[in-house]
PDB file of N, CA and C in Angstrom:
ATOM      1  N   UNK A   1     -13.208 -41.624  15.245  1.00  0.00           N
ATOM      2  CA  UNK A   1     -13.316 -40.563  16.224  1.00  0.00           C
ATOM      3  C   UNK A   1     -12.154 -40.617  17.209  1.00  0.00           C
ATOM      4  N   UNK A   2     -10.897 -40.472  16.535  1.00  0.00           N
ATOM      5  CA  UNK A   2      -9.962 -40.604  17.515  1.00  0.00           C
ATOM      6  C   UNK A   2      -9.092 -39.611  18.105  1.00  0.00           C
ATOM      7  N   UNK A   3     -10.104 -38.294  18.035  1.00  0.00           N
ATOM      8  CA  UNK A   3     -10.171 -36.726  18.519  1.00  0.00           C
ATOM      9  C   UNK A   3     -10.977 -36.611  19.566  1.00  0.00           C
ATOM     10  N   UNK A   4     -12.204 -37.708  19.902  1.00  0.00           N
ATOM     11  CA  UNK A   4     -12.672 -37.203  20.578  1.00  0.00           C
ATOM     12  C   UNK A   4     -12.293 -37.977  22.208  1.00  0.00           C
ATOM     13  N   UNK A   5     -12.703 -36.449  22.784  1.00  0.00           N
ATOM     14  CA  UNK A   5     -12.233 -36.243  24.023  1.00  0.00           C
ATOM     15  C   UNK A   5     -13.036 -35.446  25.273  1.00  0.00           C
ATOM     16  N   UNK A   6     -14.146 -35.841  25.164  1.00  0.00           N
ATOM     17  CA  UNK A   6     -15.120 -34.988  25.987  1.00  0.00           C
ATOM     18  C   UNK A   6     -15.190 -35.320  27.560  1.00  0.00           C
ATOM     19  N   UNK A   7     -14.121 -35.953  27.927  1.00  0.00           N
ATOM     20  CA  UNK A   7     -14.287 -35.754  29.547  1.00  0.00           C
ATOM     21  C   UNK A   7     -13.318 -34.727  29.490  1.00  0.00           C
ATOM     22  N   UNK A   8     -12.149 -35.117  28.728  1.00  0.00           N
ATOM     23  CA  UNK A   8     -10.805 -33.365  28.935  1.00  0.00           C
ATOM     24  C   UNK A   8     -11.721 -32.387  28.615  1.00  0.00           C
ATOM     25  N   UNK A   9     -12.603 -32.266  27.987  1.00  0.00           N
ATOM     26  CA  UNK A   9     -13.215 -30.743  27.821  1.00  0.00           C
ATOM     27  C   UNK A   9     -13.751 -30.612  28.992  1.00  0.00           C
ATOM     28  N   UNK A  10     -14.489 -31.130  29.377  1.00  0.00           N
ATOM     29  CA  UNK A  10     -15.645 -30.850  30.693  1.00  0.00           C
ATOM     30  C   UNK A  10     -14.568 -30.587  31.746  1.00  0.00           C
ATOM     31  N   UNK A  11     -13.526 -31.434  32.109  1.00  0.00           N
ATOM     32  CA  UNK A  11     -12.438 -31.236  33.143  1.00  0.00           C
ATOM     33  C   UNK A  11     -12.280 -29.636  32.733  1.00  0.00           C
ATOM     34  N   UNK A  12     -11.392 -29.816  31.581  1.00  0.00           N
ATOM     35  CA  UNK A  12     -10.797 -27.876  31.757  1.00  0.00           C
ATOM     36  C   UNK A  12     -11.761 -27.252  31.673  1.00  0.00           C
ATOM     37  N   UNK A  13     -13.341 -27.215  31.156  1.00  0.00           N
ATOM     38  CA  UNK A  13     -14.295 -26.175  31.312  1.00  0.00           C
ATOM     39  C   UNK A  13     -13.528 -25.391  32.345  1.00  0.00           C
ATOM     40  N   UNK A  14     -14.010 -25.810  33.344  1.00  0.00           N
ATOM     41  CA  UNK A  14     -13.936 -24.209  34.456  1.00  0.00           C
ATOM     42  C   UNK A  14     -12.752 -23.588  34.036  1.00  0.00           C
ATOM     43  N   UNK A  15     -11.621 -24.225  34.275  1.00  0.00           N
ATOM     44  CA  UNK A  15     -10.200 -23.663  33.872  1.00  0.00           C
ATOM     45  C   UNK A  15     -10.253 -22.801  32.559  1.00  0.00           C
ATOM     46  N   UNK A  16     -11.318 -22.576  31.911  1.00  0.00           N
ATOM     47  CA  UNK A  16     -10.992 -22.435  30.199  1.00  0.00           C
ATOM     48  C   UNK A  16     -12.248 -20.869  30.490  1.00  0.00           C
ATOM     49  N   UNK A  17     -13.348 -20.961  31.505  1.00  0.00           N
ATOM     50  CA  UNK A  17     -14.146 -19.443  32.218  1.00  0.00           C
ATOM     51  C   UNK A  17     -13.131 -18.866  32.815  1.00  0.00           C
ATOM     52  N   UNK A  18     -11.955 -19.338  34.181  1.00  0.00           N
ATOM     53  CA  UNK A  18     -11.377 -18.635  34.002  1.00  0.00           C
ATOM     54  C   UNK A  18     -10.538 -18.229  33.181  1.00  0.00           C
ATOM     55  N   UNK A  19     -10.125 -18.561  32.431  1.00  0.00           N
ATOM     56  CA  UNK A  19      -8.915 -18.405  31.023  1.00  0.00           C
ATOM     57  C   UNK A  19      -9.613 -17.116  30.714  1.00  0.00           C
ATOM     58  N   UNK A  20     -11.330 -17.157  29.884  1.00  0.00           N
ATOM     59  CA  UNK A  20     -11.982 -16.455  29.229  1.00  0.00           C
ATOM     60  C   UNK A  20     -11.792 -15.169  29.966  1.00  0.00           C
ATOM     61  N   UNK A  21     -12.437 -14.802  31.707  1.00  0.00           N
ATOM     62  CA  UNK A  21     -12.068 -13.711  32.133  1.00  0.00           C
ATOM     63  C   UNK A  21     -10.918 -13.193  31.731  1.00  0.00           C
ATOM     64  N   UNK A  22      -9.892 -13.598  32.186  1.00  0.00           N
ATOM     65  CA  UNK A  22      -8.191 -13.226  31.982  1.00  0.00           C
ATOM     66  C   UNK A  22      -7.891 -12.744  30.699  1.00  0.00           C
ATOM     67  N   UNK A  23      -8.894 -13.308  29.708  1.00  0.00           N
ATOM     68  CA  UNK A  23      -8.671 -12.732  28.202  1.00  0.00           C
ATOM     69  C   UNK A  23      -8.843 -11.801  28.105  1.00  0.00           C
ATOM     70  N   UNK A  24     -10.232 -11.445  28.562  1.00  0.00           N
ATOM     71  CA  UNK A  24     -11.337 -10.016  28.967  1.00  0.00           C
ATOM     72  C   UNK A  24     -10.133  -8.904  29.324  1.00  0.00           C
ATOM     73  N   UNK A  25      -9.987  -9.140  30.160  1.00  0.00           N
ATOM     74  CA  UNK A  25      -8.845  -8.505  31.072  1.00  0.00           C
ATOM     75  C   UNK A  25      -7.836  -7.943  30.004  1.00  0.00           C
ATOM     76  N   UNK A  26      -6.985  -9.212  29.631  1.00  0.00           N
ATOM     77  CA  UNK A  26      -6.279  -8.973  27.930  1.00  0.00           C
ATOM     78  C   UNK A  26      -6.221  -8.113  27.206  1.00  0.00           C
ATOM     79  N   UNK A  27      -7.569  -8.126  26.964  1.00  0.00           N
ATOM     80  CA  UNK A  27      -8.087  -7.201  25.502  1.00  0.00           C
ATOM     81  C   UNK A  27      -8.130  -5.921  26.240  1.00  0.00           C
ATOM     82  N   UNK A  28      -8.698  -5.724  27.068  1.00  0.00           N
ATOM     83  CA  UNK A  28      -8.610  -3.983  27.730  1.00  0.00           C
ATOM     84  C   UNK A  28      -7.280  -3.641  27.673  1.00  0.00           C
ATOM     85  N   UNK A  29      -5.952  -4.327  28.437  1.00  0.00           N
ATOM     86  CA  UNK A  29      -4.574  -3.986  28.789  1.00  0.00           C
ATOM     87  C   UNK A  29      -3.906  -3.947  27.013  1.00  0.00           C
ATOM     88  N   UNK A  30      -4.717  -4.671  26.105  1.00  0.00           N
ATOM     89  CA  UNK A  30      -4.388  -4.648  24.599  1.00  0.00           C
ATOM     90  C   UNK A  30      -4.824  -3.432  24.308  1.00  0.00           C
ATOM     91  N   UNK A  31      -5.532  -2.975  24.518  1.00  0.00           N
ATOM     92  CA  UNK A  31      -6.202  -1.977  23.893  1.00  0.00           C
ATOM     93  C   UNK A  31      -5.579  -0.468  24.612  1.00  0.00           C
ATOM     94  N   UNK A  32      -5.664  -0.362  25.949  1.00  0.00           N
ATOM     95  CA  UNK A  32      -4.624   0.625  25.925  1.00  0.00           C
ATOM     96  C   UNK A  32      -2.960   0.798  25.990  1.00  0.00           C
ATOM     97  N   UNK A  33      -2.444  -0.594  25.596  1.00  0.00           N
ATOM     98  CA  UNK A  33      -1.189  -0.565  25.554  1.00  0.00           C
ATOM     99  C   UNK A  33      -1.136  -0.067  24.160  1.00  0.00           C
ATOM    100  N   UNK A  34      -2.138  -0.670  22.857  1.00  0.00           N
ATOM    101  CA  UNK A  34      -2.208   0.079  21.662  1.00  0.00           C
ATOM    102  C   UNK A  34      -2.243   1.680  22.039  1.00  0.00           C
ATOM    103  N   UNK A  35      -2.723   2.102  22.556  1.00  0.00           N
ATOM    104  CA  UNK A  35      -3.324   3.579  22.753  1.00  0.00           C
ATOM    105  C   UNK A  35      -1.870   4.078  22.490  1.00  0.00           C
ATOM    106  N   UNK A  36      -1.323   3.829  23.994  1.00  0.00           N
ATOM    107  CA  UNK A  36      -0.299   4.442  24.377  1.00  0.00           C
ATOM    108  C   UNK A  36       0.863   4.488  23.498  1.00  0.00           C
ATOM    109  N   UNK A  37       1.072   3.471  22.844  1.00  0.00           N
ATOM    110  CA  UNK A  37       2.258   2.972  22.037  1.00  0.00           C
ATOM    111  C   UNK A  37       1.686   3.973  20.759  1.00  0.00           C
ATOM    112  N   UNK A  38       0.371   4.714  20.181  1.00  0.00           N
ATOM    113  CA  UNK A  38       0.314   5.131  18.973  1.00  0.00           C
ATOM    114  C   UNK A  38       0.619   6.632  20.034  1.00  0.00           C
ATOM    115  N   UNK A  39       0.339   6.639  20.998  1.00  0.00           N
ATOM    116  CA  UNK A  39       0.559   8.280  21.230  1.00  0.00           C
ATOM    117  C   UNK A  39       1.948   8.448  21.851  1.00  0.00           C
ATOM    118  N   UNK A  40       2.317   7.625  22.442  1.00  0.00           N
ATOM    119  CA  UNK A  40       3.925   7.762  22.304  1.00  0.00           C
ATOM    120  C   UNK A  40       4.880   6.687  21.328  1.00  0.00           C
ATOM    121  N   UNK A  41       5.607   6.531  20.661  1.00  0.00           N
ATOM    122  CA  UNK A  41       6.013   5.712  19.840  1.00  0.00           C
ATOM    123  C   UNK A  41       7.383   5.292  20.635  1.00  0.00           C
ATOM    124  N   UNK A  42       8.030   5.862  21.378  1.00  0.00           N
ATOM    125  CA  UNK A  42       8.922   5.558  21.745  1.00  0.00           C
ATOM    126  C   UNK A  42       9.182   4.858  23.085  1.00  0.00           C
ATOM    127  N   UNK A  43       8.002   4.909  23.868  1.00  0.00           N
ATOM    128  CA  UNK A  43       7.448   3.958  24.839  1.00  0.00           C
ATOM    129  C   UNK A  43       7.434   2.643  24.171  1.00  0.00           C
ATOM    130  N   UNK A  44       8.330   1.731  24.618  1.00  0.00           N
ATOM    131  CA  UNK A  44       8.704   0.292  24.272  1.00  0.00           C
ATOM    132  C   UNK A  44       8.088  -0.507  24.981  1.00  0.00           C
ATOM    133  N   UNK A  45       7.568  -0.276  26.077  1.00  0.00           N
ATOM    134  CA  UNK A  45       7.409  -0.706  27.711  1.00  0.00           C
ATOM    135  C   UNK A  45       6.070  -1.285  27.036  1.00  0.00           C
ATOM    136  N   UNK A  46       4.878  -0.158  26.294  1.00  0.00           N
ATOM    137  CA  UNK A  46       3.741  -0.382  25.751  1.00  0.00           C
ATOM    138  C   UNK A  46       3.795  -1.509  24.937  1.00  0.00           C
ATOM    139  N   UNK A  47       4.379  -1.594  24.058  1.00  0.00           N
ATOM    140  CA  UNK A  47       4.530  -2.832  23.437  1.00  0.00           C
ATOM    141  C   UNK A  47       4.646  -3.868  23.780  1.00  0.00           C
ATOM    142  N   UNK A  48       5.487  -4.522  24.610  1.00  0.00           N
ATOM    143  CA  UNK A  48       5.391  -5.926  25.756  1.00  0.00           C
ATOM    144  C   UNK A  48       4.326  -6.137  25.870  1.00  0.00           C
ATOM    145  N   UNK A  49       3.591  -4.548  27.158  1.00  0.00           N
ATOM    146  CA  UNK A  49       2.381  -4.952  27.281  1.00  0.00           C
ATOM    147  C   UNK A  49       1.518  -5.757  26.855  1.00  0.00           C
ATOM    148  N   UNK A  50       1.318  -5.120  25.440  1.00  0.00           N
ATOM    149  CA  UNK A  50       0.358  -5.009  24.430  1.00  0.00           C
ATOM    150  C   UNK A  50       0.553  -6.699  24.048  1.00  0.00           C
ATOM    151  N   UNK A  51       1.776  -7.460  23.802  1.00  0.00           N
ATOM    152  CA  UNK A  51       2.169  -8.307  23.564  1.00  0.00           C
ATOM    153  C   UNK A  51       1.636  -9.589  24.576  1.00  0.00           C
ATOM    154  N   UNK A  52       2.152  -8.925  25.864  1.00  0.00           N
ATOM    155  CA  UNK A  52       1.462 -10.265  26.861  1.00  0.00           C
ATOM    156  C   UNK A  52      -0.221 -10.035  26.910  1.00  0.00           C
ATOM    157  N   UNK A  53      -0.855  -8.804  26.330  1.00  0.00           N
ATOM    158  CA  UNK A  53      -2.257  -8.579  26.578  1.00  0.00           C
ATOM    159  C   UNK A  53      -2.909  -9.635  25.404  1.00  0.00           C
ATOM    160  N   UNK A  54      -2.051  -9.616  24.487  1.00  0.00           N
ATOM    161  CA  UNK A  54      -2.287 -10.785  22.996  1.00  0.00           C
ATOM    162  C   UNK A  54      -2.286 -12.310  23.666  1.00  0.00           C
ATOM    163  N   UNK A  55      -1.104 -12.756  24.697  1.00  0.00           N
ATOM    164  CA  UNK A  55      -1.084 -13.997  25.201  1.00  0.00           C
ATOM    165  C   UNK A  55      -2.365 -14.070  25.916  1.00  0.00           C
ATOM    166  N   UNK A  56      -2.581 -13.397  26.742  1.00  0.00           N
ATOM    167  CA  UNK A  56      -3.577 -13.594  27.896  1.00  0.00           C
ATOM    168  C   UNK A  56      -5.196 -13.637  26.561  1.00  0.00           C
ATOM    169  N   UNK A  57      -5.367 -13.103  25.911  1.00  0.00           N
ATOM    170  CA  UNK A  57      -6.078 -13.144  24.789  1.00  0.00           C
ATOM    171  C   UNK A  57      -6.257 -14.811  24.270  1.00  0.00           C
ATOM    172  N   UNK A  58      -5.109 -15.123  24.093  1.00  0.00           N
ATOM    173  CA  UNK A  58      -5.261 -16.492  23.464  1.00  0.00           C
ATOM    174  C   UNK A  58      -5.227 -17.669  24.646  1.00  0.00           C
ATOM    175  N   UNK A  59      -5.135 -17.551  25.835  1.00  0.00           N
ATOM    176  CA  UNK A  59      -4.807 -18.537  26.941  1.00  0.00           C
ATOM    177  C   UNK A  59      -6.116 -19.471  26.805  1.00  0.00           C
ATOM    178  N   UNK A  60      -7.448 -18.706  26.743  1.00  0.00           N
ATOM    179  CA  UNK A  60      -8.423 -20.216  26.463  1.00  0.00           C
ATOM    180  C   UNK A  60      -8.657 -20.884  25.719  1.00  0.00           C
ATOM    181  N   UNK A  61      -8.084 -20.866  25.037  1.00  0.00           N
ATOM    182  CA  UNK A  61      -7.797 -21.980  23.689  1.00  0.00           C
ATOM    183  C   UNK A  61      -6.649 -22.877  24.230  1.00  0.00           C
ATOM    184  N   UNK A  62      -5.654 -22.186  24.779  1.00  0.00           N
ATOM    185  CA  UNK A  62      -4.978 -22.970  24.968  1.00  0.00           C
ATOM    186  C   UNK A  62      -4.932 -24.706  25.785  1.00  0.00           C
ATOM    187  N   UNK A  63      -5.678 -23.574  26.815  1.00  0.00           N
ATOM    188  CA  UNK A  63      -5.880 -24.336  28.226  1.00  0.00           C
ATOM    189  C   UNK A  63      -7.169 -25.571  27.560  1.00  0.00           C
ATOM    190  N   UNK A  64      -7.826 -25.438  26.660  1.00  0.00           N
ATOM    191  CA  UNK A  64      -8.793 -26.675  26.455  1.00  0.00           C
ATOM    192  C   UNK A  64      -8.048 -27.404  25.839  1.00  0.00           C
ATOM    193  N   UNK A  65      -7.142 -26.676  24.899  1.00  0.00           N
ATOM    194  CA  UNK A  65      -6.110 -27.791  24.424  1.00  0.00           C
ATOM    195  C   UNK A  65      -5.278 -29.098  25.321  1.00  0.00           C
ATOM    196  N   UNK A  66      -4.669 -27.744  26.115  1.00  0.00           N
ATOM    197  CA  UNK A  66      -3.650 -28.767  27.124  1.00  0.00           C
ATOM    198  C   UNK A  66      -4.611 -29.241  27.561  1.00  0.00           C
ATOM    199  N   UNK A  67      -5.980 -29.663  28.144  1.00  0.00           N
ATOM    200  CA  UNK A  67      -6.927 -30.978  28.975  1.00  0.00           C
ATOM    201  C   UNK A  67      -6.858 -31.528  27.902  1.00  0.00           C
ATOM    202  N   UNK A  68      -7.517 -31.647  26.797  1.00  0.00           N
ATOM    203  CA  UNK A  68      -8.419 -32.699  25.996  1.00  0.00           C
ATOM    204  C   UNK A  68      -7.109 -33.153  25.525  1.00  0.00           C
ATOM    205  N   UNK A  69      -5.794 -32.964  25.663  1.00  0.00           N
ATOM    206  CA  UNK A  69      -4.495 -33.408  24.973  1.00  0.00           C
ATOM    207  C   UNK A  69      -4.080 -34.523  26.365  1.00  0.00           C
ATOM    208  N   UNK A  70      -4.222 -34.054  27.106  1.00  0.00           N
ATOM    209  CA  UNK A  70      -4.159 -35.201  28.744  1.00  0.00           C
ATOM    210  C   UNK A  70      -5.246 -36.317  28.677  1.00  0.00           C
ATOM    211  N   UNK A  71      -6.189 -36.379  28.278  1.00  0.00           N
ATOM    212  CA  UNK A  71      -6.693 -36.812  28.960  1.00  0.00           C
ATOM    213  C   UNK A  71      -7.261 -37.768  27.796  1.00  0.00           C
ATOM    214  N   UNK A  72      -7.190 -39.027  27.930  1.00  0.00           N
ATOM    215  CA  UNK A  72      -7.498 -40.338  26.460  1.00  0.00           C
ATOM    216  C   UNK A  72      -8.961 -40.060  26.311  1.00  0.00           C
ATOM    217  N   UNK A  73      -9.065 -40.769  25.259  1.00  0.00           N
ATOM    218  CA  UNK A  73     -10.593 -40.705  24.860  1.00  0.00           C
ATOM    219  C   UNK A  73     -11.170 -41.885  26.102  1.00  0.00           C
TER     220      UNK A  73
END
């Protein structure tokens, strides 16, 4: 068991609810940066968006990563 790491999880918990909101958040700014980018195609601006709305999407995964990667068994 030389994965496990359950005080880094419990540490980033909170850090990883807020992550989850911010994702929330994400997926809406994903979803109409898609919009916009299919109804204008030449709006580039939408795309970034849409792009950092994908990061903010994946940030709570991340963030449990970076604790349980700090922190020894």
């Amino acid at each position: 068991m030389e994965d496990c790491r359950p005080l880094g999880f419990l540490i980033g918990l909170p850090f990883a609810l807020v992550a989850l909101v911010l994702s929330l958040v994400g997926a809406v700014v994903w979803l109409l940066g898609s919009v916009l980018s299919c109804l204008c195609p030449c709006c580039i601006c939408c795309a970034c968006i849409a792009n950092l709305a994908v990061d903010l999407v994946k940030l709570p995964i991340r963030v449990i990563r970076w604790f349980t990667d700090l922190i020894p068994c």
